[in-house]
Protein backbone atom coordinates (compact mmCIF):
# COMPACT_ATOMS: atom_id res chain seq x y z
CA UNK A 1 -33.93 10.94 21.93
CA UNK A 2 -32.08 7.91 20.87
CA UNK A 3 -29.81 7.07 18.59
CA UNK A 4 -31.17 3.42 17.12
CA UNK A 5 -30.77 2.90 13.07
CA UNK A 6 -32.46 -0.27 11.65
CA UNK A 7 -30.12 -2.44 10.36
CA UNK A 8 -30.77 -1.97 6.33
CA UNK A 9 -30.09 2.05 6.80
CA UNK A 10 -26.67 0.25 9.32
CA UNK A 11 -25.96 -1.72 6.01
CA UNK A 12 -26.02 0.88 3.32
CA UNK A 13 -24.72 3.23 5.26
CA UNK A 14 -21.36 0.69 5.44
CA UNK A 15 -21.76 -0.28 1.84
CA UNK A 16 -21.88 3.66 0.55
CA UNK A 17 -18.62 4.54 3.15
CA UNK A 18 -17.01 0.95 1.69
CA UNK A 19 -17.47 2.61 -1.99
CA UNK A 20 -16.19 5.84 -1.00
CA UNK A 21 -13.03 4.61 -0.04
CA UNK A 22 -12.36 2.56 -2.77
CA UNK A 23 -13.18 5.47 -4.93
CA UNK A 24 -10.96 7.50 -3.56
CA UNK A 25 -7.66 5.88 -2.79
CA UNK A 26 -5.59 5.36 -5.52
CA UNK A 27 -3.16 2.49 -3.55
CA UNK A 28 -3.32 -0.58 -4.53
CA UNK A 29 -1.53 -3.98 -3.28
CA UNK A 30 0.10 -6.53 -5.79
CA UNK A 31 0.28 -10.31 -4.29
CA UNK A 32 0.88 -13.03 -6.94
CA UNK A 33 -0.37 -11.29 -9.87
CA UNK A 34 -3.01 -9.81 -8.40
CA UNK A 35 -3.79 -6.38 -7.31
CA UNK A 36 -6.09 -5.24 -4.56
CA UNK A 37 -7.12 -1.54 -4.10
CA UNK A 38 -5.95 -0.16 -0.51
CA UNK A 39 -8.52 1.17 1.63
CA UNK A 40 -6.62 3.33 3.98
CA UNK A 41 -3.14 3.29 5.34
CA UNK A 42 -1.43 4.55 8.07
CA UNK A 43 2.28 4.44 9.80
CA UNK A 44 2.21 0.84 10.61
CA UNK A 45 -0.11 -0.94 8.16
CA UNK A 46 -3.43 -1.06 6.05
CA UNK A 47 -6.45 -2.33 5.27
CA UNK A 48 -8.11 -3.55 1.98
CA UNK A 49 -11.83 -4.68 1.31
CA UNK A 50 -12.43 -8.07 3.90
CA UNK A 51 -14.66 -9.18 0.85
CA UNK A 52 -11.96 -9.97 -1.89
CA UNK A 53 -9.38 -10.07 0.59
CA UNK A 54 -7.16 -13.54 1.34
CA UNK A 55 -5.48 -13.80 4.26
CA UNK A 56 -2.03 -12.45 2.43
CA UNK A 57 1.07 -12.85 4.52
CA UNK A 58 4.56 -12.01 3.28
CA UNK A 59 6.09 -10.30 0.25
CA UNK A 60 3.56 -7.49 -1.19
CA UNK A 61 4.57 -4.57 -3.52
CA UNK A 62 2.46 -1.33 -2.43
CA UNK A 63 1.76 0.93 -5.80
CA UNK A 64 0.13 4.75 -6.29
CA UNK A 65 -1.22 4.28 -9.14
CA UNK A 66 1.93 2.97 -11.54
CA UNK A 67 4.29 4.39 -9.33
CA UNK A 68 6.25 1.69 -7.62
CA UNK A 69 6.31 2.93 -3.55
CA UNK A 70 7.32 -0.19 -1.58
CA UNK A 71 8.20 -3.82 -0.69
CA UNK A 72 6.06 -4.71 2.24
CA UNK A 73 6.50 -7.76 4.48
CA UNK A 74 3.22 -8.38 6.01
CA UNK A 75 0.96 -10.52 7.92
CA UNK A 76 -2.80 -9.84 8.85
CA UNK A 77 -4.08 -8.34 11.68
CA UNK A 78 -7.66 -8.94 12.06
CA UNK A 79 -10.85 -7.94 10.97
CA UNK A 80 -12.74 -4.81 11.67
CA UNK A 81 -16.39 -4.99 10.06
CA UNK A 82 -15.77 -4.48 6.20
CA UNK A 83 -11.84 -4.22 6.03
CA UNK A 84 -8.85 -6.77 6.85
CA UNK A 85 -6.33 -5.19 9.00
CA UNK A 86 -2.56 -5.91 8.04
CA UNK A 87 0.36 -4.88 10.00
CA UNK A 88 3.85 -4.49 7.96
CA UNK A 89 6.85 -6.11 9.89
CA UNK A 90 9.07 -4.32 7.63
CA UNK A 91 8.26 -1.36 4.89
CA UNK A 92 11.16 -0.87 2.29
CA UNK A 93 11.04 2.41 -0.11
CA UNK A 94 11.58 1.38 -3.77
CA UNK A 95 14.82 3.51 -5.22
CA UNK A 96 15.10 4.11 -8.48
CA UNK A 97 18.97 4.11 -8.73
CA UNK A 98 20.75 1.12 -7.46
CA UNK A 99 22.24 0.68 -4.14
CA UNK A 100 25.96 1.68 -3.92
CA UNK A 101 27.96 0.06 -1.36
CA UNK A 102 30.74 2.64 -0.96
CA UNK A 103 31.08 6.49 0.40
CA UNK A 104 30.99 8.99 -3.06
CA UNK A 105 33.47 11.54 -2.96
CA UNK A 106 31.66 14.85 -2.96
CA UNK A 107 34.60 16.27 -5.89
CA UNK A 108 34.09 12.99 -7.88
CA UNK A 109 33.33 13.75 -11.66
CA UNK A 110 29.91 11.73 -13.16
CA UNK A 111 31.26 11.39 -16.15
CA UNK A 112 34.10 10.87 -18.44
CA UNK A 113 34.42 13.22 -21.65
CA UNK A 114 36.43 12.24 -24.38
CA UNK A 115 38.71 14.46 -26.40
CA UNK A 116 37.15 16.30 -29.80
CA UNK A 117 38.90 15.38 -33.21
């Protein structure tokens, strides 16, 4: 028995597995005002579509949808048949509360009440 597909049933299988992923994944990339939808991701990078994808390096935002996730500092990786490979040199979680630069005492009160008249 072997195993040998012709290359047009090769190519739409890749194009139909390269649609399904798009479909599916609801990441997305934002470089310079421009967004590009996130194939797959795992611990220590990504891919997107090699088709409509430059060869980004640096400063990209990572979204789910409209959700804000991460700043990603990036460079690319290589190429494996339909995707770019990109490797983040650093990954840094989006907060939605600002950054404090002191220890909180636990007993602290959040807020300040003033007195009824």
């Amino acid at each position: 028995m072997t195993t040998f597909v012709p290359k047009e049933v090769q190519a739409g299988l890749d194009r139909a597995r390269l649609a399904r992923m798009k479909k599916a994944s609801r990441l997305r990339i934002s470089f310079d005002d421009k967004t590009y939808k996130v194939l797959r991701m795992w611990k220590t990078g990504f891919s997107i579509d090699a088709e409509t994808a430059p060869q980004l390096r640096g400063l990209v935002d990572l979204y789910d949808g409209a959700i804000h996730l991460s700043q990603c500092l990036i460079i690319a990786n290589e190429r494996d048949e339909d995707e770019m490979l990109f490797e983040f040199k650093r990954l840094t979680a989006v907060s939605e509360q600002p950054a404090i630069d002191f220890v909180r005492d636990p007993d602290a009160p959040i807020a300040l009440l003033g007195r009824a008249r």
